[in-house]
N, C-alpha and C. Protein backbone atom coordinates (compact mmCIF):
# COMPACT_ATOMS: atom_id res chain seq x y z
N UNK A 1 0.83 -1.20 0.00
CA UNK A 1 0.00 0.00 0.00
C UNK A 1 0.86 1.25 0.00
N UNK A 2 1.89 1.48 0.58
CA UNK A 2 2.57 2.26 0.98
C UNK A 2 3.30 2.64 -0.64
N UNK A 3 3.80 1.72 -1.51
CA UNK A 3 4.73 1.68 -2.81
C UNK A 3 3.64 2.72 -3.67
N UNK A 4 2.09 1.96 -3.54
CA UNK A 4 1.63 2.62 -4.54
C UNK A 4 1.41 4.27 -3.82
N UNK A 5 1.45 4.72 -3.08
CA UNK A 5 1.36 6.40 -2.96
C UNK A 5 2.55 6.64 -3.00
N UNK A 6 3.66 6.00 -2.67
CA UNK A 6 4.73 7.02 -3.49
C UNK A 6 4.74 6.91 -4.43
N UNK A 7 4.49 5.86 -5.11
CA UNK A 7 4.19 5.84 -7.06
C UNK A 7 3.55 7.18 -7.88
N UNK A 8 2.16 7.09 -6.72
CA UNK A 8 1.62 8.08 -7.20
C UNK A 8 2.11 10.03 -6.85
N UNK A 9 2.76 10.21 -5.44
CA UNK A 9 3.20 11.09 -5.66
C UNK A 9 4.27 11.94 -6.66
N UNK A 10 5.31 10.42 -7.02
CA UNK A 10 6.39 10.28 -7.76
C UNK A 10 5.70 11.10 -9.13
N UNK A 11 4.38 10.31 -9.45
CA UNK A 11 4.06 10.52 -10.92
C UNK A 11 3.36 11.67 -10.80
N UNK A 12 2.49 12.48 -9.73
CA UNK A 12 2.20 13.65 -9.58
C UNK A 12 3.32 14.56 -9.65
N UNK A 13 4.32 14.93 -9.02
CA UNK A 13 4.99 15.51 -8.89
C UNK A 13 6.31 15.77 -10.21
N UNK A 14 6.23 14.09 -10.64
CA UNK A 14 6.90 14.56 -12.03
C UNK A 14 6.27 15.33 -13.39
N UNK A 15 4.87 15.28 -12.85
CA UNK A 15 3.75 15.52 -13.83
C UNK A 15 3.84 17.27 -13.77
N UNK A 16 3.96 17.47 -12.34
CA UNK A 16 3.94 18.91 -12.02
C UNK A 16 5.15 19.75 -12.57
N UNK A 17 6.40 18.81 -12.63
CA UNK A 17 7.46 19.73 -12.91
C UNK A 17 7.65 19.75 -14.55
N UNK A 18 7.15 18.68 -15.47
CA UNK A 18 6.76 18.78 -16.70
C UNK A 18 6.11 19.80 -17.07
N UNK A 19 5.12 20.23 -15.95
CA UNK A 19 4.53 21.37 -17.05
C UNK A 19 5.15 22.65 -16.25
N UNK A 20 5.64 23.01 -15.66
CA UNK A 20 6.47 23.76 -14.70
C UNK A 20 7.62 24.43 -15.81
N UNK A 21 8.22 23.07 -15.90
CA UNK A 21 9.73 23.42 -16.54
C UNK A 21 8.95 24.05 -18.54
N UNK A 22 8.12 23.06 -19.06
CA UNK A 22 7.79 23.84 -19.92
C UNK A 22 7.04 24.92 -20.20
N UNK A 23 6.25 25.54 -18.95
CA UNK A 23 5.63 26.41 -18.96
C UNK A 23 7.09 27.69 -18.70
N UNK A 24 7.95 27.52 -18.20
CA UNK A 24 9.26 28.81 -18.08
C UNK A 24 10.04 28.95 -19.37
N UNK A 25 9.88 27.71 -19.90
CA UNK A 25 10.86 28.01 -20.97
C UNK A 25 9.78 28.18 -21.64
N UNK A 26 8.82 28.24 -22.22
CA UNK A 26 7.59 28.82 -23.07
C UNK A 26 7.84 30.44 -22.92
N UNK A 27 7.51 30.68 -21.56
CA UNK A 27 7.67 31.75 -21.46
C UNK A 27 8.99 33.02 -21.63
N UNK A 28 10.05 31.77 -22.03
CA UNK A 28 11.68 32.86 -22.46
C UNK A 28 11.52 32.53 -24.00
N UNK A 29 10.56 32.13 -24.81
CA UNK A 29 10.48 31.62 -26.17
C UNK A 29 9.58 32.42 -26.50
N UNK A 30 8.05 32.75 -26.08
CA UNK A 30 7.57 33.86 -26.58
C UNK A 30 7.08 34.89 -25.16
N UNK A 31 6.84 36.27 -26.08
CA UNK A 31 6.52 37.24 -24.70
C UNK A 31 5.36 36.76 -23.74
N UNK A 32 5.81 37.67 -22.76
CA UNK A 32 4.96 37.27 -21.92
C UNK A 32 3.81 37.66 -21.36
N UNK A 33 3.11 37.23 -21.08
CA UNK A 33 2.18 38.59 -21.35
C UNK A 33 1.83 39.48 -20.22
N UNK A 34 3.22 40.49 -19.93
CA UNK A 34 2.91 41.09 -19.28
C UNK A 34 3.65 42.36 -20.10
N UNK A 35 4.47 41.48 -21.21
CA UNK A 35 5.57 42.45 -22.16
C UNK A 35 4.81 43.50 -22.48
N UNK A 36 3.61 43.76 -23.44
CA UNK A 36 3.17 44.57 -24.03
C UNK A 36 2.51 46.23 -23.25
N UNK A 37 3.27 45.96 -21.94
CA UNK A 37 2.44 47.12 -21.45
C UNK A 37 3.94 47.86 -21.34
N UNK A 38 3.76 49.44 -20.66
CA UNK A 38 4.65 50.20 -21.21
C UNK A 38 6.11 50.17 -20.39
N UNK A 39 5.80 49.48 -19.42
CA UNK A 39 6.92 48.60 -18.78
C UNK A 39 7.75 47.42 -19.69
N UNK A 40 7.81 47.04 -21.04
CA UNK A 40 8.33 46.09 -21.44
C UNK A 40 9.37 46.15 -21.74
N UNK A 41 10.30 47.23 -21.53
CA UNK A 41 11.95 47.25 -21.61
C UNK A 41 12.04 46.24 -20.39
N UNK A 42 11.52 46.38 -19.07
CA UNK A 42 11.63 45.74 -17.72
C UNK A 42 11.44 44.04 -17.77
N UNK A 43 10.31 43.88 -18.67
CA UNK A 43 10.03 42.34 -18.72
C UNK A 43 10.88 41.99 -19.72
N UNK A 44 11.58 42.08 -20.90
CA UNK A 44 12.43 41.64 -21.94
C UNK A 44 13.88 40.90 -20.86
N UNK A 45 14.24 41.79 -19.39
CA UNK A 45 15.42 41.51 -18.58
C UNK A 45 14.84 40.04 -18.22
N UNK A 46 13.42 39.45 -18.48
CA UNK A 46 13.42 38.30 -17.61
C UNK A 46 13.78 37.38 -18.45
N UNK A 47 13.68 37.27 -19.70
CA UNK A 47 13.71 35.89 -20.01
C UNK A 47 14.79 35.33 -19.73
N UNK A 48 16.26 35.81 -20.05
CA UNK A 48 16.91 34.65 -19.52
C UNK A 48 16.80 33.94 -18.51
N UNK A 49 16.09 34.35 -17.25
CA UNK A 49 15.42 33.50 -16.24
C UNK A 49 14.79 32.59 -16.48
N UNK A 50 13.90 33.17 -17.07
CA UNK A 50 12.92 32.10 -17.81
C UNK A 50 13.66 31.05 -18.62
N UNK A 51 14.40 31.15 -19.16
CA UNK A 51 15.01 29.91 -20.24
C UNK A 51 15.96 29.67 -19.36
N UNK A 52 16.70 29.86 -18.34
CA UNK A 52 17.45 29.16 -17.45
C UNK A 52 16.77 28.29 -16.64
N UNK A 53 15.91 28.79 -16.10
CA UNK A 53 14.94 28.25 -14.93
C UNK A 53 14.54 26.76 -15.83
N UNK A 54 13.90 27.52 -16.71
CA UNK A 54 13.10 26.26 -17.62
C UNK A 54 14.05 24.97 -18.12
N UNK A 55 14.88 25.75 -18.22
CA UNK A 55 16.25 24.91 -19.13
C UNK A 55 16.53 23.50 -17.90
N UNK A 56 16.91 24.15 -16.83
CA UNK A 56 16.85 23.51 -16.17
C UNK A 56 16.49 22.35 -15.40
N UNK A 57 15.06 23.17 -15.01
CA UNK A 57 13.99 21.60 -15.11
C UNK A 57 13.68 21.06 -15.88
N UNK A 58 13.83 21.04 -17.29
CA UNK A 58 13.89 19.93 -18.35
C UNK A 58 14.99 19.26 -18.24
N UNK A 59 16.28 19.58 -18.35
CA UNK A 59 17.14 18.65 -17.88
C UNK A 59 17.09 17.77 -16.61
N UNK A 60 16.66 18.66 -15.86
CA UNK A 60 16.89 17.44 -14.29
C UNK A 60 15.45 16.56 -14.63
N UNK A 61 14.67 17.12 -15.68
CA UNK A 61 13.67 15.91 -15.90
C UNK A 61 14.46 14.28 -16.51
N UNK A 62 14.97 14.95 -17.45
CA UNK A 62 15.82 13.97 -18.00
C UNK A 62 16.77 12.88 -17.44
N UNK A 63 17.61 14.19 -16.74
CA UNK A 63 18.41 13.17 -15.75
C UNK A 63 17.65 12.55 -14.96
N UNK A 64 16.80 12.64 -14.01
CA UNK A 64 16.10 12.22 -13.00
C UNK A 64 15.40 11.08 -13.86
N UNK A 65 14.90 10.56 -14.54
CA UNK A 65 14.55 9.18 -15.00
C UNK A 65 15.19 7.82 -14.43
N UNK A 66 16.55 8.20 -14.09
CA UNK A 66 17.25 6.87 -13.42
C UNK A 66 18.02 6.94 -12.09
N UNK A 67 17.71 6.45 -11.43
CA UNK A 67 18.44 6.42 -10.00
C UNK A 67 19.13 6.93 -9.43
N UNK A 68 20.14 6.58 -10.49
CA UNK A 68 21.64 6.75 -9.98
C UNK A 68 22.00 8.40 -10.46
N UNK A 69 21.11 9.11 -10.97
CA UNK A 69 20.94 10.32 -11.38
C UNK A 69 19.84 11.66 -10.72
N UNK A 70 19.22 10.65 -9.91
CA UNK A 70 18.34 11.61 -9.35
C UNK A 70 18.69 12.54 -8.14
N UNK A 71 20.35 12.87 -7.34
CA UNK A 71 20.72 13.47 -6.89
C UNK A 71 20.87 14.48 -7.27
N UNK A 72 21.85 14.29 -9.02
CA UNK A 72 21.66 15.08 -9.74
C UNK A 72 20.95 16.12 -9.96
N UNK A 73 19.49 15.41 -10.25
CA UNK A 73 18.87 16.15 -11.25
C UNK A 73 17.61 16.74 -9.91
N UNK A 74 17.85 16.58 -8.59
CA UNK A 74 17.48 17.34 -7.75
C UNK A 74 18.47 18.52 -7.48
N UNK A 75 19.54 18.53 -7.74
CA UNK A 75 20.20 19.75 -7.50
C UNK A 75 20.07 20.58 -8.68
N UNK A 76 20.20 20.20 -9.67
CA UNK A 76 19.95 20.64 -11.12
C UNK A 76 18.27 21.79 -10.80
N UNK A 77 17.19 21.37 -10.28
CA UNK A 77 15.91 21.55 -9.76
C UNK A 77 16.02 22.77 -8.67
N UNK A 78 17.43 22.59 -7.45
CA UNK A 78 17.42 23.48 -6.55
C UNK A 78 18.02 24.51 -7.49
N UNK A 79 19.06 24.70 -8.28
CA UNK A 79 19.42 25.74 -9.46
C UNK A 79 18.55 26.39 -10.11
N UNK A 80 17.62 25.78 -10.80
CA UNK A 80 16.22 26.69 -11.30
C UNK A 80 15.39 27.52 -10.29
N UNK A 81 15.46 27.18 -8.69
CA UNK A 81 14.72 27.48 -7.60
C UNK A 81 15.67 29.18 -7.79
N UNK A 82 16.93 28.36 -7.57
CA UNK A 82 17.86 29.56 -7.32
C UNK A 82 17.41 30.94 -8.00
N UNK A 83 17.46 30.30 -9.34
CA UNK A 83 17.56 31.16 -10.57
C UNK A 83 16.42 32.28 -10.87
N UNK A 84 15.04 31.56 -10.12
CA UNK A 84 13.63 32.52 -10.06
C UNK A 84 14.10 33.19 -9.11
N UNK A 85 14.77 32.61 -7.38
CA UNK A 85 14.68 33.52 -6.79
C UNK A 85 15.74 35.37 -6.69
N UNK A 86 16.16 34.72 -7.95
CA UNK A 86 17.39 35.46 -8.07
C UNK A 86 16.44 36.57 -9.16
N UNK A 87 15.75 36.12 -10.03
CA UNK A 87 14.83 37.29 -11.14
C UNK A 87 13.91 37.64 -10.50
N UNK A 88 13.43 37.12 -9.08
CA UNK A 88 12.37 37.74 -8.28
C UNK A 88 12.99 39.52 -7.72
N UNK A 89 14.02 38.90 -7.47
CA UNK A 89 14.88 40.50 -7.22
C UNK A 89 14.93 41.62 -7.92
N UNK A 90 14.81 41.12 -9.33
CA UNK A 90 15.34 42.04 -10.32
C UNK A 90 14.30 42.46 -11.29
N UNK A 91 13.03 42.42 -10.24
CA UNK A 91 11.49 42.49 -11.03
C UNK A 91 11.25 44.03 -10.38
N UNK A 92 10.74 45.07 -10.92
CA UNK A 92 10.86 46.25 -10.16
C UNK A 92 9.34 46.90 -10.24
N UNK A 93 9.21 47.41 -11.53
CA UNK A 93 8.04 47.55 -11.91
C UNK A 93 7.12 46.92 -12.84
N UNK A 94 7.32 45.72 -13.51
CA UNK A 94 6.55 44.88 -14.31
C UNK A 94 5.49 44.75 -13.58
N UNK A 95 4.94 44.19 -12.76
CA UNK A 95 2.88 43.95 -11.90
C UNK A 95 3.17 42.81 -11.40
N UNK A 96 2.31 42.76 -11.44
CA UNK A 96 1.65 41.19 -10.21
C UNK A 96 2.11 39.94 -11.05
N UNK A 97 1.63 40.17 -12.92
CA UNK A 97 1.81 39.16 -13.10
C UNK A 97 3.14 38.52 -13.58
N UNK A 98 4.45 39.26 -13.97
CA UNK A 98 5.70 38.67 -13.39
C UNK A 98 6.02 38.64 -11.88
N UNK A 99 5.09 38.47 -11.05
CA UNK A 99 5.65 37.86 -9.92
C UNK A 99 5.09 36.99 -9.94
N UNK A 100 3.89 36.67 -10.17
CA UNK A 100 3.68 35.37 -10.33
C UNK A 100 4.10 34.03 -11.28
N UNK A 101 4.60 34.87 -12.13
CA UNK A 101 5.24 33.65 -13.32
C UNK A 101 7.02 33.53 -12.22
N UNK A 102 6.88 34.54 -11.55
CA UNK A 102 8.02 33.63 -10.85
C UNK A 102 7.64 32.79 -9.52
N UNK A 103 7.03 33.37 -8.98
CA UNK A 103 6.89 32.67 -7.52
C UNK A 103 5.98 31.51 -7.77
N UNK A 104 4.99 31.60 -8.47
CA UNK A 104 4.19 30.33 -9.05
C UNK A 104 5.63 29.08 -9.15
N UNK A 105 6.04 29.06 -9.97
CA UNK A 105 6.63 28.47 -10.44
C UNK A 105 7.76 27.77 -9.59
N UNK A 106 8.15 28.67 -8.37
CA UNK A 106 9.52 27.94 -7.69
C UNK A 106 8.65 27.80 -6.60
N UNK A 107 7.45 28.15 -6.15
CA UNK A 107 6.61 26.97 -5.28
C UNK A 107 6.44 25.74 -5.28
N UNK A 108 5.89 25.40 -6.48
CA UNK A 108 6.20 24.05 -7.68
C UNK A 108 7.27 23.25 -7.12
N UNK A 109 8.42 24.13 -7.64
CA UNK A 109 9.97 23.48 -7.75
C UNK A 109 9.68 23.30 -6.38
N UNK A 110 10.13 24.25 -4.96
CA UNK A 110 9.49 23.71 -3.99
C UNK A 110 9.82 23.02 -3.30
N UNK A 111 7.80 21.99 -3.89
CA UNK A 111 7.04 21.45 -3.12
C UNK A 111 7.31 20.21 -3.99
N UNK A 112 7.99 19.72 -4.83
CA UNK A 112 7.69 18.67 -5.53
C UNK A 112 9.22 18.27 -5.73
N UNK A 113 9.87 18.55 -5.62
CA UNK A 113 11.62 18.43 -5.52
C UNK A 113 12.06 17.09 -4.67
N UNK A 114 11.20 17.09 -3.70
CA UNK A 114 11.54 15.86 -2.50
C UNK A 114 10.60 14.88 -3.15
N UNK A 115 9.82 14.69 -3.87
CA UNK A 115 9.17 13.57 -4.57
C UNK A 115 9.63 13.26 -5.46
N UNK A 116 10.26 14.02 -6.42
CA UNK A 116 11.21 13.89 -8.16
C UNK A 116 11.90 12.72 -7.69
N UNK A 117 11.85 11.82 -8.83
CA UNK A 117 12.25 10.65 -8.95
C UNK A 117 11.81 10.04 -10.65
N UNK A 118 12.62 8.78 -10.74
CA UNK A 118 12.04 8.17 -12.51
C UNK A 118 10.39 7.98 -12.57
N UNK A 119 10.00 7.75 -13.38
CA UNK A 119 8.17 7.35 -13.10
C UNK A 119 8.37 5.99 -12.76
N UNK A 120 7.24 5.59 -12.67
CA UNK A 120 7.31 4.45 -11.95
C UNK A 120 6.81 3.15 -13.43
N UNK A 121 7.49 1.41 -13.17
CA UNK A 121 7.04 0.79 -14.21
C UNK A 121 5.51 0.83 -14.19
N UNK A 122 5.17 0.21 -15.29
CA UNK A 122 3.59 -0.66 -15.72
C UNK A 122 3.79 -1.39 -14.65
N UNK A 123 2.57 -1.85 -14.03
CA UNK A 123 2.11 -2.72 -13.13
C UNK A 123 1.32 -3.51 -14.21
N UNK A 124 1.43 -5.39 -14.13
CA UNK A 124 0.30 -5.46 -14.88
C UNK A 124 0.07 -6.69 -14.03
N UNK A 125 -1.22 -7.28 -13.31
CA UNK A 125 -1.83 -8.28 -12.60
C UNK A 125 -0.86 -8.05 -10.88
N UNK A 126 -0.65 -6.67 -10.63
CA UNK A 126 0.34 -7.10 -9.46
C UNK A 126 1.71 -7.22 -9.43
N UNK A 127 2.21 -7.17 -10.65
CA UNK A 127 3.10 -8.11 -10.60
C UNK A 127 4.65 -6.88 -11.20
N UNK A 128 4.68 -6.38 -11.19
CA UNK A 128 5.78 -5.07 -11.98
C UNK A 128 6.67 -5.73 -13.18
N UNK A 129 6.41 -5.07 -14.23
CA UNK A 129 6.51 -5.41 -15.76
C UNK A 129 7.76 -4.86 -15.82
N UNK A 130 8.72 -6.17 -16.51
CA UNK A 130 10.11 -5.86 -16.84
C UNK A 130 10.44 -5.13 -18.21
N UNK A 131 11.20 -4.49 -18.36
CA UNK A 131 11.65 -3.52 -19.56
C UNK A 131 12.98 -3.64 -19.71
């Protein structure tokens, strides 16, 4: 009983940083939409955050698939944490909603960092399916 809720947190939490990590780097790929207001010299300074941050948790997604890598690719995860909290600083007058595309986001990182791990196999009759 116990295997299958970490299974399932495992697969929640990797689920969460999937769309996490591609929702930051989305956001250093096109504007954001907070660019177009007359503050957007101010929001153009974020993206490299954004594509670092993001960059990031796609890689430690990657790495983190296997075991012997998931130290890794949890520190890789605390680096993207770093990296928002570091563009949270350097947000001055953009609004509410670049703070939330940052703080949203390294809540995430977070709260789901101590669950990151590979997904878990197919189960099929009980029995865990070899690959």
């Amino acid at each position: 009983m116990q295997d299958t809720s970490d299974r399932e947190r495992r697969r929640w939490a990797d689920a969460a940083l999937i769309l996490t990590g591609l929702g930051l780097f989305g956001l250093a790929v096109w504007f954001p939409p907070f660019s177009t207001t007359q503050d957007a010299a101010q929001a153009i300074v974020l993206w490299p955050f954004y594509a670092a941050a993001g960059g990031l948790v796609l890689v430690a997604l990657f790495l983190g698939q296997r075991w012997d890598w998931v130290r890794i690719a949890r520190l890789a995860l605390v680096a993207a944490l770093v990296v928002l909290a570091v563009a949270l600083f350097r947000v001055r007058s953009v609004g509410l909603v670049a703070w939330l595309t940052l703080i949203i986001p390294g809540l995430v990182l977070l709260l789901t960092a101590p669950f990151f791990g590979p997904m878990p196999r197919a189960v099929h009759d009980g029995v865990r399916a070899r690959s």
